[in-house]
N, C-alpha and C. Protein backbone atom coordinates (compact mmCIF):
# COMPACT_ATOMS: atom_id res chain seq x y z
N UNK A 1 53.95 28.13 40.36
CA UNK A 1 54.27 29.50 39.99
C UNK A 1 53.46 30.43 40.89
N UNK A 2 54.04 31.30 41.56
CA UNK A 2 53.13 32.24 42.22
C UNK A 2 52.42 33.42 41.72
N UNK A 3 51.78 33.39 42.06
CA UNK A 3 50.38 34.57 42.08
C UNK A 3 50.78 35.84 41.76
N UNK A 4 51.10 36.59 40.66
CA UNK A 4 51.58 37.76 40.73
C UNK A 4 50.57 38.55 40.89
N UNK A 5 50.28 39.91 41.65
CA UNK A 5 49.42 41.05 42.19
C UNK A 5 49.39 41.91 41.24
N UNK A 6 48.57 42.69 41.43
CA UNK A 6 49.33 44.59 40.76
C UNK A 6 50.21 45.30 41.04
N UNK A 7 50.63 44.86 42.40
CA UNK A 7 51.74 45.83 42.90
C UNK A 7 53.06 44.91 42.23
N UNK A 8 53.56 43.67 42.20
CA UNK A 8 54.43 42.74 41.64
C UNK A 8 54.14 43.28 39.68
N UNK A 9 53.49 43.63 39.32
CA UNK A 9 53.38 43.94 37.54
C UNK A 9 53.90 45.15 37.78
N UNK A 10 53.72 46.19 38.77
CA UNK A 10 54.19 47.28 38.66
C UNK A 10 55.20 47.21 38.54
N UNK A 11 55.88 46.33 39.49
CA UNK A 11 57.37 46.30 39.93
C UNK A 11 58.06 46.05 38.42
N UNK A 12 57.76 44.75 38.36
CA UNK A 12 58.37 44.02 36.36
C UNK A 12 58.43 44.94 35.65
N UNK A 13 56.91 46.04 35.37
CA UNK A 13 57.24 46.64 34.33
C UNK A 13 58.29 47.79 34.62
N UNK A 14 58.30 48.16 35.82
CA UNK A 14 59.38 49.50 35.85
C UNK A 14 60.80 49.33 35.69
N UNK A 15 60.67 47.38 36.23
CA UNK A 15 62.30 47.17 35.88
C UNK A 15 62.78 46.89 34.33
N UNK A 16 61.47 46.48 33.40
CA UNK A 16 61.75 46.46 32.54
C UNK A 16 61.99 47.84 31.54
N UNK A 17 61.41 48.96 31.87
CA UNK A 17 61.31 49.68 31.73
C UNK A 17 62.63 50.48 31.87
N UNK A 18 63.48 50.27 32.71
CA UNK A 18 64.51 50.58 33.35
C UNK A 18 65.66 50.13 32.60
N UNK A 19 65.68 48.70 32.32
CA UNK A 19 66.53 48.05 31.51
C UNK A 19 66.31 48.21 30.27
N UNK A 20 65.22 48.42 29.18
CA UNK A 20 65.39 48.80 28.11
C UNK A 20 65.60 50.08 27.75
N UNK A 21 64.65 50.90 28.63
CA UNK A 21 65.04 52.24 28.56
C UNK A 21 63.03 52.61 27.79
N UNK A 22 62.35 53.78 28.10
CA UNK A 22 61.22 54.16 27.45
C UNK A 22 60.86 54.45 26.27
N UNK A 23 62.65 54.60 25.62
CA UNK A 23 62.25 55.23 23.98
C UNK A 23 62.10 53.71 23.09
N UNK A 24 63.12 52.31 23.62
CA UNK A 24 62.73 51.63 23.08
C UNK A 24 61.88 50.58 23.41
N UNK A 25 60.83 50.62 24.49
CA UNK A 25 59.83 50.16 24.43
C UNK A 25 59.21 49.86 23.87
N UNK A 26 58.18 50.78 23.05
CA UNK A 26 57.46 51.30 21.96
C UNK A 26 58.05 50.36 20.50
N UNK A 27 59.18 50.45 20.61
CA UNK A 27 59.81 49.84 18.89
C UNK A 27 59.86 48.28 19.29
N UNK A 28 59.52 48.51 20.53
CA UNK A 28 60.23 46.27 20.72
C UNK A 28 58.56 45.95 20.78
N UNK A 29 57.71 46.76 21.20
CA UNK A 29 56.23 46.12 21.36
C UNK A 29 55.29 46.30 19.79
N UNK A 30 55.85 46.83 19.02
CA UNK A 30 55.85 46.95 17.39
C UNK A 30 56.50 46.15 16.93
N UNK A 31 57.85 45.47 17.32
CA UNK A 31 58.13 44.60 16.29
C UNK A 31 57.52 43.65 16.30
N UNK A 32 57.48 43.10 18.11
CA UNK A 32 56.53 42.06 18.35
C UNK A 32 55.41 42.22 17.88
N UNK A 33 54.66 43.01 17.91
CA UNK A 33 53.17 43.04 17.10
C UNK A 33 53.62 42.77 15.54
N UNK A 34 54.44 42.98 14.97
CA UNK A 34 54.61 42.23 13.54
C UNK A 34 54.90 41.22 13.32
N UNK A 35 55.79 40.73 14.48
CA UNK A 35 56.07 39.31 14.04
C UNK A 35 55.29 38.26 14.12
N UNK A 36 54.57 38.86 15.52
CA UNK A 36 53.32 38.10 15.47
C UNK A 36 51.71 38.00 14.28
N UNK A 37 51.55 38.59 13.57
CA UNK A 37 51.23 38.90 12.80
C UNK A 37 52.01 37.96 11.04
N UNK A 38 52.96 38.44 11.13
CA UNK A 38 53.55 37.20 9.80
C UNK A 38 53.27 36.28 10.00
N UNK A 39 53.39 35.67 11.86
CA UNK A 39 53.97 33.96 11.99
C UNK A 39 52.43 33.78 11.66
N UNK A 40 51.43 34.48 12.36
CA UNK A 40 49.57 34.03 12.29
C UNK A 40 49.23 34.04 10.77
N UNK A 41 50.21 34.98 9.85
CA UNK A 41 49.30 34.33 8.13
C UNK A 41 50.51 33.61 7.70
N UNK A 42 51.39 33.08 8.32
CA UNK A 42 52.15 31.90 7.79
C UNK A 42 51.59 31.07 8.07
N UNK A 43 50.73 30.57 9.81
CA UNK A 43 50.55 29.29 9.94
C UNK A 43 48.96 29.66 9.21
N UNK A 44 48.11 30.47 8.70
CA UNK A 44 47.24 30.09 8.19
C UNK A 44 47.50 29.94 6.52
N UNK A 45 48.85 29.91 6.14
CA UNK A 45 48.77 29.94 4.86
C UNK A 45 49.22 28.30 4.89
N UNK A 46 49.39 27.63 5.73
CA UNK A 46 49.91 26.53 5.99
C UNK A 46 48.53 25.56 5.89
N UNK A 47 47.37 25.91 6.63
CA UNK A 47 46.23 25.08 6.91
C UNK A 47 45.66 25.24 5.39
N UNK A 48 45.69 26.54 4.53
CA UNK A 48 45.48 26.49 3.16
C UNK A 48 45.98 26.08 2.55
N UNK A 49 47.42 25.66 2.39
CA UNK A 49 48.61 24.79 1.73
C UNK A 49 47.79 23.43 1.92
N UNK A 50 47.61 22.94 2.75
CA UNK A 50 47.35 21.53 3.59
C UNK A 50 45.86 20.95 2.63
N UNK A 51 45.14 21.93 2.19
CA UNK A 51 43.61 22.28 1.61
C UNK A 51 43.69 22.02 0.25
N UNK A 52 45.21 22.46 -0.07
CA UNK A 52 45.29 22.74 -1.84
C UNK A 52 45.87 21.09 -1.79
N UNK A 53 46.84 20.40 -1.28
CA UNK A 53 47.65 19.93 -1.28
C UNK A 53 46.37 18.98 -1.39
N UNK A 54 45.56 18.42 -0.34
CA UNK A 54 44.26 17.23 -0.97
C UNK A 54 43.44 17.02 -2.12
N UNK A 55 43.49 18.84 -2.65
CA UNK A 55 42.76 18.61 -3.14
C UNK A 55 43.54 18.11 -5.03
N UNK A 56 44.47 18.20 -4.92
CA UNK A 56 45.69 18.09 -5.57
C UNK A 56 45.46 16.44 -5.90
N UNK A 57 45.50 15.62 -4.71
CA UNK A 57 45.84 14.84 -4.71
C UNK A 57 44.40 14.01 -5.02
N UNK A 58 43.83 14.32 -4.79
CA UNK A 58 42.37 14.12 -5.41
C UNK A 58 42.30 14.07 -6.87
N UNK A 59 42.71 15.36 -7.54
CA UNK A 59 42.85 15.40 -8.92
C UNK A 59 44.18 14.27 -9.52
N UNK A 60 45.18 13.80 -8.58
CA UNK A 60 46.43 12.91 -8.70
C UNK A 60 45.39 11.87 -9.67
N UNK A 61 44.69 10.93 -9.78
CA UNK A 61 44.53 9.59 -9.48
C UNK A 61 43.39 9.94 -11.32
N UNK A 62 43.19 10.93 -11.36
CA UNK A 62 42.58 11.35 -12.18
C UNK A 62 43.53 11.45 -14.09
N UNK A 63 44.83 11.92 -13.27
CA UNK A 63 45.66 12.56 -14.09
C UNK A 63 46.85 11.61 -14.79
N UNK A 64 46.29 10.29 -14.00
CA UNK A 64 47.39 9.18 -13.77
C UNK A 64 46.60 8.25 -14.42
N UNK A 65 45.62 8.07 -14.64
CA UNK A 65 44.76 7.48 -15.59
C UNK A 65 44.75 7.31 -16.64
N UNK A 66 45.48 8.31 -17.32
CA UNK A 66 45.33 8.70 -18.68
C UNK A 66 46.93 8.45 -19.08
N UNK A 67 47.76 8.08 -18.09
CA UNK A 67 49.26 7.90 -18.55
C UNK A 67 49.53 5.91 -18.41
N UNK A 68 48.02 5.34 -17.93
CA UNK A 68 47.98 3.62 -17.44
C UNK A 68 48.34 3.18 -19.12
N UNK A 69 47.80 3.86 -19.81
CA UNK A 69 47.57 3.42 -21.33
C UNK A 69 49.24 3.78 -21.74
N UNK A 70 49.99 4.45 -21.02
CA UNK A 70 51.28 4.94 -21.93
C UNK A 70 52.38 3.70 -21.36
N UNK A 71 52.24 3.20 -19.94
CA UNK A 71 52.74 2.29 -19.56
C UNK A 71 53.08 0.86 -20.30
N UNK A 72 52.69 0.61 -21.91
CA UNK A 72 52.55 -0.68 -22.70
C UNK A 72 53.65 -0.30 -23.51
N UNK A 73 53.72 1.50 -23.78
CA UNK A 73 54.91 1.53 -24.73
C UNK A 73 56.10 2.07 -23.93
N UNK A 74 55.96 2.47 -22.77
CA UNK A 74 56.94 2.01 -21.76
C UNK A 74 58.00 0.63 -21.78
N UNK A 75 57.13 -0.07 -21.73
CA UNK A 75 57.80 -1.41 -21.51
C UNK A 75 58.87 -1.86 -22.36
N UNK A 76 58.69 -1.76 -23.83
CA UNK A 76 59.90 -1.80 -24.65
C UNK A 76 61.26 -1.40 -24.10
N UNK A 77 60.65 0.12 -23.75
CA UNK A 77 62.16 0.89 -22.95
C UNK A 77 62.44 -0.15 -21.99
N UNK A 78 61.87 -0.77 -20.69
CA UNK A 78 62.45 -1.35 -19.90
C UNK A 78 63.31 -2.22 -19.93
N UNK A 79 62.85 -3.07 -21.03
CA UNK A 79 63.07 -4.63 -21.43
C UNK A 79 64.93 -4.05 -21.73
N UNK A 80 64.96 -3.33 -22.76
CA UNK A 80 67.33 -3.01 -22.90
C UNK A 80 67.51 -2.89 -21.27
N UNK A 81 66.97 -2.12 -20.65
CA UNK A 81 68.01 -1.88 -19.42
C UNK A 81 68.44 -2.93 -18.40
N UNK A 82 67.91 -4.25 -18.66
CA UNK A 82 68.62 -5.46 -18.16
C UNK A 82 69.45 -5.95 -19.31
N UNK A 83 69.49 -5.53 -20.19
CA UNK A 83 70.31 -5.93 -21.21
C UNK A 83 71.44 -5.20 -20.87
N UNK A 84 71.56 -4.24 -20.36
CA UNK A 84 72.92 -3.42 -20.28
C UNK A 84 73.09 -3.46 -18.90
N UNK A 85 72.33 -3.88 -18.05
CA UNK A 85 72.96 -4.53 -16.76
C UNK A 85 73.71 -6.08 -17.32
N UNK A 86 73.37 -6.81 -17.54
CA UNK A 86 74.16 -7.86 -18.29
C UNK A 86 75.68 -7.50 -18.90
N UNK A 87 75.64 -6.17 -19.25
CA UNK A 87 77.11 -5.71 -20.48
C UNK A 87 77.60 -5.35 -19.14
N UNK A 88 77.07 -4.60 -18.09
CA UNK A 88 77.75 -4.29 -17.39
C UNK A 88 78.71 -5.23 -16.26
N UNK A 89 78.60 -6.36 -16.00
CA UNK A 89 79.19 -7.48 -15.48
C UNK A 89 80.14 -7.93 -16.24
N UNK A 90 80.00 -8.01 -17.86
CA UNK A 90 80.48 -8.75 -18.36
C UNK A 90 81.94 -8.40 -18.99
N UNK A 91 81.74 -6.92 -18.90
CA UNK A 91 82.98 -6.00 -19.24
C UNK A 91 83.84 -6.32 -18.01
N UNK A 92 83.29 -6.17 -16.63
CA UNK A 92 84.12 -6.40 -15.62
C UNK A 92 85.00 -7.75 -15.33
């Protein structure tokens, strides 16, 4: 890529300048300053998402502990649903 000067930035900006026109300059270098701005507390709301999300999962193993004991009266339920896989063959 070559070396652009001051006299070559002059040039860019006047053509850009030219092609958008001066009044909307100003509104395109504002929007860009906003958008840039959302996307920077989106991706930091992302690295905080990422923060909650461990620590979440941290509390997981905690919360799942207390449901090991519900897993015995679980099992009753399990035990019919091969029973009605069985009906289901047998109808066919």
């Amino acid at each position: 890529m070559p070396n652009l000067g001051g006299a070559e930035w002059l040039i860019l900006i006047a053509i850009i300048a030219l092609l958008f026109g001066a009044k909307r300059l100003p509104d395109a270098a504002r929007g860009l300053g906003r958008s840039m701005r959302i996307f920077k507390a989106e991706t930091k709301g992302l690295v905080g998402g990422e923060v909650t999300v461990s620590t979440t999962e941290q509390e997981a193993p905690a919360i799942s502990a207390a449901p090991a004991a519900a897993p015995s009266s679980a099992e009753p339920e399990t035990q019919p649903e091969p029973v009605a896989e069985t009906k289901g063959p047998s109808a066919s």
